[in-house]
Structure formats: structure tokens, C-alpha cells
PDB file of N, CA and C in Angstrom:
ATOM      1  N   UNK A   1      20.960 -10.233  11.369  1.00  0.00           N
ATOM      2  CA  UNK A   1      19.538 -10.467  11.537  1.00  0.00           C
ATOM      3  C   UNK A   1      19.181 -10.546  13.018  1.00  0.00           C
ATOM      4  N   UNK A   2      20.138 -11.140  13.846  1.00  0.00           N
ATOM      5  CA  UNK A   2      19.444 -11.560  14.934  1.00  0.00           C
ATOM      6  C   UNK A   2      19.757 -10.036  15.937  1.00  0.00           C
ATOM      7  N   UNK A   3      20.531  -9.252  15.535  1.00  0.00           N
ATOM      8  CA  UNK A   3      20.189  -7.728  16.630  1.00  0.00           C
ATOM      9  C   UNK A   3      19.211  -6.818  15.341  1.00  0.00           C
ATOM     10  N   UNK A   4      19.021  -7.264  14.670  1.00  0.00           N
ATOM     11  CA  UNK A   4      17.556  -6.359  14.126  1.00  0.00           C
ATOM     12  C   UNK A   4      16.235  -6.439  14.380  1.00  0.00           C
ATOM     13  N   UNK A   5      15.468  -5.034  15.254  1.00  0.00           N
ATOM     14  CA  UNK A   5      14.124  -5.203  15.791  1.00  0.00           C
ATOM     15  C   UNK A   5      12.857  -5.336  14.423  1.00  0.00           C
ATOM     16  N   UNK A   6      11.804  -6.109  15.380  1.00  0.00           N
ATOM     17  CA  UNK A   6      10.700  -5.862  14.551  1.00  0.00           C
ATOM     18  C   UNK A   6      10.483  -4.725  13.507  1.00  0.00           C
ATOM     19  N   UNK A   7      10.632  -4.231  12.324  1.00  0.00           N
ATOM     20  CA  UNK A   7       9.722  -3.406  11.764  1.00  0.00           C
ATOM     21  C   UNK A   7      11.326  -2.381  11.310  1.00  0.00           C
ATOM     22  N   UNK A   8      12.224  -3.290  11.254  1.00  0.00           N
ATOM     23  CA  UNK A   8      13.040  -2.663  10.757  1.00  0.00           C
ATOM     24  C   UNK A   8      13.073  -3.402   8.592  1.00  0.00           C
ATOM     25  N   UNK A   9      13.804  -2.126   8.011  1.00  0.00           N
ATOM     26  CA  UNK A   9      13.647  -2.350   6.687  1.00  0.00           C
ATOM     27  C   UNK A   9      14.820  -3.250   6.687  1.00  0.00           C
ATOM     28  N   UNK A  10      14.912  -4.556   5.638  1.00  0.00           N
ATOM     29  CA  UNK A  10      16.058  -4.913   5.600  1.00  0.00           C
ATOM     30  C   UNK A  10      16.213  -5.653   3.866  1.00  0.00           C
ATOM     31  N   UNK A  11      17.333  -6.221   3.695  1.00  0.00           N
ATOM     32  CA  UNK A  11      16.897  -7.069   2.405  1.00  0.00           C
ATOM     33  C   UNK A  11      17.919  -7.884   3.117  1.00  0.00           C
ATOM     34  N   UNK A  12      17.589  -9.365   2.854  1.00  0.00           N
ATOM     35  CA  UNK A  12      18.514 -10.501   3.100  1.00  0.00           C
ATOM     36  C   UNK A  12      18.500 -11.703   1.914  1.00  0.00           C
ATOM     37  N   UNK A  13      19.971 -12.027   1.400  1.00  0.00           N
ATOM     38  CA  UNK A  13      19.780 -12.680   0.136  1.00  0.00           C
ATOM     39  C   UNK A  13      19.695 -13.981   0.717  1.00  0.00           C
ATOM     40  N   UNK A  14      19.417 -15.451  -0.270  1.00  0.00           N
ATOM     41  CA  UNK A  14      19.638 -16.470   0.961  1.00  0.00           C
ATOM     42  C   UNK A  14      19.606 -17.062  -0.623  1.00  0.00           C
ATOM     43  N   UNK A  15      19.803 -18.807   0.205  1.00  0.00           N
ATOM     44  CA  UNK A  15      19.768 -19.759  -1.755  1.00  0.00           C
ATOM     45  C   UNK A  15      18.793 -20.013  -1.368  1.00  0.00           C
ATOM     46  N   UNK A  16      18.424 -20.143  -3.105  1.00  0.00           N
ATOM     47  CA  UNK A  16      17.733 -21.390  -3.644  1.00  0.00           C
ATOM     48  C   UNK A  16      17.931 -22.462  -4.549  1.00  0.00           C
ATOM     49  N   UNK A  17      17.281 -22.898  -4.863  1.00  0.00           N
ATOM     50  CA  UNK A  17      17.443 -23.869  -6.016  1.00  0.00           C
ATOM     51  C   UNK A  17      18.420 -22.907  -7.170  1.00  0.00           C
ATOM     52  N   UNK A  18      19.421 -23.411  -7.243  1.00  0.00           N
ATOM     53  CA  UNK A  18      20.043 -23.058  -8.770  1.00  0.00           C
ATOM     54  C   UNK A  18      20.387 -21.073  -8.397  1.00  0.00           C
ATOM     55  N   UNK A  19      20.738 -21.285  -7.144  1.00  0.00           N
ATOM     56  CA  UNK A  19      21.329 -19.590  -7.169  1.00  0.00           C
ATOM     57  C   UNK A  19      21.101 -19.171  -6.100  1.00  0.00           C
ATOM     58  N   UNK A  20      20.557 -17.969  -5.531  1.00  0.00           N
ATOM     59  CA  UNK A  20      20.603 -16.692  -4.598  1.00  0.00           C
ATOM     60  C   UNK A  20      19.384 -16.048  -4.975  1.00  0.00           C
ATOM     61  N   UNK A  21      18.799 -15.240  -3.877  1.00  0.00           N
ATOM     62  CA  UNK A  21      17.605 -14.400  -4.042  1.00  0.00           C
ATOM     63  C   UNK A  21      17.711 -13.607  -2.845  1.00  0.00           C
ATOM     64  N   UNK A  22      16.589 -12.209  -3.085  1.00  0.00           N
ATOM     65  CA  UNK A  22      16.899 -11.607  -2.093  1.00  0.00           C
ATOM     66  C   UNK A  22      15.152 -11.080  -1.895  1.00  0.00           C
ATOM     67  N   UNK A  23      15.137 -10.387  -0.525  1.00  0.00           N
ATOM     68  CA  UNK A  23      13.938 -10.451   0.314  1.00  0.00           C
ATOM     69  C   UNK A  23      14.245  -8.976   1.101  1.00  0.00           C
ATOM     70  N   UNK A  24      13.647  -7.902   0.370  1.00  0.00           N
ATOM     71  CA  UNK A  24      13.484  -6.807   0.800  1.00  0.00           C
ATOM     72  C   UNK A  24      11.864  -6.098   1.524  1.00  0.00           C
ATOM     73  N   UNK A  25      12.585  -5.892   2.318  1.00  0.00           N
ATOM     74  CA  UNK A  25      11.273  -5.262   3.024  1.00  0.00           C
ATOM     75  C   UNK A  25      11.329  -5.088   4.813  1.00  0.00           C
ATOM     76  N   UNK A  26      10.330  -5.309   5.454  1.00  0.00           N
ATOM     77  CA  UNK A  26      10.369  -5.432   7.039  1.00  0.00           C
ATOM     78  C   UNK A  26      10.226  -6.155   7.455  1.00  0.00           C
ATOM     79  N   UNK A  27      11.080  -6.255   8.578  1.00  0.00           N
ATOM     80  CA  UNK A  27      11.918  -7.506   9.127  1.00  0.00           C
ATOM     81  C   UNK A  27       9.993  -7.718  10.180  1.00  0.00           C
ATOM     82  N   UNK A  28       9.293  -9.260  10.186  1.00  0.00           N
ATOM     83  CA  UNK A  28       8.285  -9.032  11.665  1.00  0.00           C
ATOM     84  C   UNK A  28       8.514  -9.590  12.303  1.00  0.00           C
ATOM     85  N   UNK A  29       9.609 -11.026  12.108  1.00  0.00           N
ATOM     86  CA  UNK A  29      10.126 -11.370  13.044  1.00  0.00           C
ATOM     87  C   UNK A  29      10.902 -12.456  13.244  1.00  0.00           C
ATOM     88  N   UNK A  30      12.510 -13.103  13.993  1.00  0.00           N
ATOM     89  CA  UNK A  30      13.370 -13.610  13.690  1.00  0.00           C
ATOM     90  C   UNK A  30      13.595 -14.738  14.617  1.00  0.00           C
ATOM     91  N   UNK A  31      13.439 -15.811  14.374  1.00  0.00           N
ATOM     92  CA  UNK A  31      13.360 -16.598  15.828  1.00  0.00           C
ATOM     93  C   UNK A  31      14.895 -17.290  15.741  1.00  0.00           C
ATOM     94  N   UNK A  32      14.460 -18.642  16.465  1.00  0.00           N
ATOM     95  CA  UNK A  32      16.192 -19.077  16.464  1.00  0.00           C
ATOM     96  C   UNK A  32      16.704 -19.956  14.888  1.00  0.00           C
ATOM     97  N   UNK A  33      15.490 -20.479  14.096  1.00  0.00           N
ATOM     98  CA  UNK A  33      15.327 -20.836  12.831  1.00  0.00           C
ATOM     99  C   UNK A  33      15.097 -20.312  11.782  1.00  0.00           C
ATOM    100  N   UNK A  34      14.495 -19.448  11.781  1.00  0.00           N
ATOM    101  CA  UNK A  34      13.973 -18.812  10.760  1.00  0.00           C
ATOM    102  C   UNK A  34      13.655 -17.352  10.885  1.00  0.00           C
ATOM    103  N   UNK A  35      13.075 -16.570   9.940  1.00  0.00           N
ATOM    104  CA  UNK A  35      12.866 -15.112   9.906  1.00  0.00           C
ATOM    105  C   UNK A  35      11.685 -14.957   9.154  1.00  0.00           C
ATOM    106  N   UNK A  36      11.012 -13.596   9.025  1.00  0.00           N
ATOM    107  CA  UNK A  36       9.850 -13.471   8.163  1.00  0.00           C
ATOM    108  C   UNK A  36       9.979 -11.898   7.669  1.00  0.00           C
ATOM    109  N   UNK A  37      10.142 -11.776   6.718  1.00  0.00           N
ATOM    110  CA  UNK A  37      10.607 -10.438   5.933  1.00  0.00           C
ATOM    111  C   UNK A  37       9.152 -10.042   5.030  1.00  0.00           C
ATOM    112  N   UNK A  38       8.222  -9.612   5.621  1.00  0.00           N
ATOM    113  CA  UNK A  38       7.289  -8.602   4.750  1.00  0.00           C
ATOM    114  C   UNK A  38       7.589  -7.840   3.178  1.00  0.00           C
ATOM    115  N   UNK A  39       7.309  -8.806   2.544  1.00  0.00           N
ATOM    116  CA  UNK A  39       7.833  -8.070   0.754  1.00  0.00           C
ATOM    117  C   UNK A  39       6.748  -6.724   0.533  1.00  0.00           C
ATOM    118  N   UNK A  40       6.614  -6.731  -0.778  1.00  0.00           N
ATOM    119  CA  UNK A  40       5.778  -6.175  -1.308  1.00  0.00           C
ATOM    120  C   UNK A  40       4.312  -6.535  -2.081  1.00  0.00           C
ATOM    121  N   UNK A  41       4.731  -8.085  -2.301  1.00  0.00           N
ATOM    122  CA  UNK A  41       4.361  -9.162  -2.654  1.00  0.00           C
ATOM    123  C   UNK A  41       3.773 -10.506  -1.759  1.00  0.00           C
ATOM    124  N   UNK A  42       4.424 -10.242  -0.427  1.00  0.00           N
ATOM    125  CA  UNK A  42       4.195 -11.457   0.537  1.00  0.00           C
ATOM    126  C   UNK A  42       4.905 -11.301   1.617  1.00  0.00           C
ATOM    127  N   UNK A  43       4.291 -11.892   2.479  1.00  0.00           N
ATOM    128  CA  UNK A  43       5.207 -12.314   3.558  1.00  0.00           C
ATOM    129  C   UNK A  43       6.192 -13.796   3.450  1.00  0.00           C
ATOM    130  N   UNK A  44       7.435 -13.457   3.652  1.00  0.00           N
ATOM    131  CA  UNK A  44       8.248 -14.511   3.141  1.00  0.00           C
ATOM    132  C   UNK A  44       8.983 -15.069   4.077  1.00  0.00           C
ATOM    133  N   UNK A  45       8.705 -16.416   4.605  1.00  0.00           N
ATOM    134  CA  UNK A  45       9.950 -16.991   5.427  1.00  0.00           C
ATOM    135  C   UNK A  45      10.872 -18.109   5.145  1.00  0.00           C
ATOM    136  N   UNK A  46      12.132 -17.047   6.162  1.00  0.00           N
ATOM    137  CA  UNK A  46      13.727 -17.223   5.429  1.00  0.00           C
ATOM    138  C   UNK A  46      14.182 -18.228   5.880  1.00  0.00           C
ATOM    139  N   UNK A  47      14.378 -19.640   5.943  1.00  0.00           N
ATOM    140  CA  UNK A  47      14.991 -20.333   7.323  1.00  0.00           C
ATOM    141  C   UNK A  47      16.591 -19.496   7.584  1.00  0.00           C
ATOM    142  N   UNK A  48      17.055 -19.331   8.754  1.00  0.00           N
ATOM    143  CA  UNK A  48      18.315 -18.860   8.556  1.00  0.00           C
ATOM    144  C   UNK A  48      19.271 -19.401   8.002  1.00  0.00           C
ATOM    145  N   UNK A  49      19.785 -20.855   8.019  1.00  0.00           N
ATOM    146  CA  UNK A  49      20.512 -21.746   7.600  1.00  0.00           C
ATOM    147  C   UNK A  49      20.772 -21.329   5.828  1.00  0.00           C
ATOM    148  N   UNK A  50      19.786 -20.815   5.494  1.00  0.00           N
ATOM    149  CA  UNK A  50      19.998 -20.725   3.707  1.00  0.00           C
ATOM    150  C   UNK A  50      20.275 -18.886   3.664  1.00  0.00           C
ATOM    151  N   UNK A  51      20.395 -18.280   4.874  1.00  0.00           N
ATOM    152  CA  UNK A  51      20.811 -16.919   4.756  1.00  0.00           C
ATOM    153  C   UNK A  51      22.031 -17.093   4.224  1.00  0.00           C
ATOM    154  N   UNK A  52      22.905 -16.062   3.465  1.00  0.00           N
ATOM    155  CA  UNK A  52      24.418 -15.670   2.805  1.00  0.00           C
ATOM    156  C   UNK A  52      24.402 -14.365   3.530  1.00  0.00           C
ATOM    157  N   UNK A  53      23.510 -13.056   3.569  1.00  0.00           N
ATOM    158  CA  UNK A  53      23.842 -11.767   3.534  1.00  0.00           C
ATOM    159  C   UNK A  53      22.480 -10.943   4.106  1.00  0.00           C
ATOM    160  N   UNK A  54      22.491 -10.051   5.061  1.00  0.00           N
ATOM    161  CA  UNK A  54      21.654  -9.915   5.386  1.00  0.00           C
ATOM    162  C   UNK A  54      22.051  -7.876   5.870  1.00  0.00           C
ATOM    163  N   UNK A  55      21.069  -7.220   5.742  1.00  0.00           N
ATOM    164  CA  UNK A  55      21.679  -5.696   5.928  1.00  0.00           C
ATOM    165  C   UNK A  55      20.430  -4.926   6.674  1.00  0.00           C
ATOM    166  N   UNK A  56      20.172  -4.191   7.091  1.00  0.00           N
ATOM    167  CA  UNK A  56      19.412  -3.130   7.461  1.00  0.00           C
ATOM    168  C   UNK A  56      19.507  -2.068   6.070  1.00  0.00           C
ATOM    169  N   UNK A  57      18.425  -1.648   6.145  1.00  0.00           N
ATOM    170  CA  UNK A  57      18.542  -0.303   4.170  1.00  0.00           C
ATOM    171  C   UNK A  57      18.020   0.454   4.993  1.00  0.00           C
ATOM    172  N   UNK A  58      17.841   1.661   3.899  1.00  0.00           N
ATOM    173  CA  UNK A  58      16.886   2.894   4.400  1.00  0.00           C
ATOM    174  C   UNK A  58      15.216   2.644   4.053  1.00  0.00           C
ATOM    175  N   UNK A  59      14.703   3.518   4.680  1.00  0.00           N
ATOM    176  CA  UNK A  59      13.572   3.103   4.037  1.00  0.00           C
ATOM    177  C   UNK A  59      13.536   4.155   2.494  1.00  0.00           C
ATOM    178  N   UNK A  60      12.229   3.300   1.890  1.00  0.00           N
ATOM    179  CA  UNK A  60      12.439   3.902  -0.034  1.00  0.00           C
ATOM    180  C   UNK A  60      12.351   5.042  -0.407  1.00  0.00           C
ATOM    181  N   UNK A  61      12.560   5.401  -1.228  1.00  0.00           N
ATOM    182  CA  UNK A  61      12.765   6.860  -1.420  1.00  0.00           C
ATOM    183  C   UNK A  61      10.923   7.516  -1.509  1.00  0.00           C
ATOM    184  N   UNK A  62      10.932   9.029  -1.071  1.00  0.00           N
ATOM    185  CA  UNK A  62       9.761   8.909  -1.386  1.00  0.00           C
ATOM    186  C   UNK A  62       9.208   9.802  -3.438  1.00  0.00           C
ATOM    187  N   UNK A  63       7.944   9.175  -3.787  1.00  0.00           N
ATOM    188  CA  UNK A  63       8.038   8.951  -5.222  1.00  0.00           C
ATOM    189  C   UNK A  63       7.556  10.599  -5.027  1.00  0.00           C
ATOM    190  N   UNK A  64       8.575  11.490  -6.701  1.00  0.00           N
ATOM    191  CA  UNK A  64       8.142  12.602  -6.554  1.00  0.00           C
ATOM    192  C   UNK A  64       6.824  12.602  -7.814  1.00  0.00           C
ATOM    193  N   UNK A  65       5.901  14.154  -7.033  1.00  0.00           N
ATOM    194  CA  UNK A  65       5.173  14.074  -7.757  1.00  0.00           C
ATOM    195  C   UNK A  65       5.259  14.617  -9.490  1.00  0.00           C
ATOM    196  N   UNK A  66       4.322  13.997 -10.241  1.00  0.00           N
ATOM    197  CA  UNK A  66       4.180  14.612 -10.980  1.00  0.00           C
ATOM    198  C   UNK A  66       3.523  15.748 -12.062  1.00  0.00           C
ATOM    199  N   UNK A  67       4.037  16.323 -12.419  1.00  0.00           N
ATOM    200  CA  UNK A  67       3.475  17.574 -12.749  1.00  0.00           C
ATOM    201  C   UNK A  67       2.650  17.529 -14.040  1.00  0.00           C
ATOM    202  N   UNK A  68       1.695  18.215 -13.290  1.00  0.00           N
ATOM    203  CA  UNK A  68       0.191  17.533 -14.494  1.00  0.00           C
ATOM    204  C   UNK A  68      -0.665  16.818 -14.601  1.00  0.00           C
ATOM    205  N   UNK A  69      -0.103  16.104 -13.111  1.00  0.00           N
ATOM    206  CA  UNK A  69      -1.235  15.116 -13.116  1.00  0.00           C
ATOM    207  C   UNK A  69      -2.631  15.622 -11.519  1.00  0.00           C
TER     208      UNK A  69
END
């Protein structure tokens, strides 16, 4: 997390209550506590301390069209 720039795609799993979760999307920004990962759904912040796993992805595939419509 901490050599990944602004506006990079990432997913990072971290705990919670009763398990693990994960937080895909773009990274906006990572300080010395915490992180903020842009979902699809929200902007979500990670404290680092509850990070496990953290990656750079590609970005999503793009959706093909369909025919007929």
C-alpha cells in the first residue's frame, strides 16, 4: 500500500468483526494510519493496522456489447 500512487486500482482485504473483507477499487489516498479505497459503492477507509493483504489489479475488463440491443 504504502509505494502505491493515487488512482491506482487495488483490492485490499483487512478484518472485521467475525472474519475478513475486501475493498476493491482506487486507491485516493494512504497516510501513515489509514487508507481510502474508492468502491463502487463508497468511499471506504481502511485503518492500516486491520490490513492482512493488499495488491495492485488491472483495471476491469471492458463489458462486451450486446447484440441486439
Amino acid at each position: 500500500m504504502a509505494t502505491a500512487s493515487p488512482g491506482t486500482r487495488v483490492v485490499v482485504r483487512y478484518r472485521i468483526d467475525g472474519g475478513f473483507t475486501d475493498a476493491l477499487g482506487d486507491l485516493l489516498e494512504c497516510g501513515a494510519s489509514a487508507c481510502t479505497v474508492r468502491t463502487r459503492s463508497a468511499d471506504v477507509v481502511i485503518h492500516l493496522d486491520l490490513v492482512v493483504a493488499a495488491k495492485q489489479v488491472p483495471p476491469p475488463p471492458r463489458r462486451s456489447a450486446r447484440p441486439g440491443i
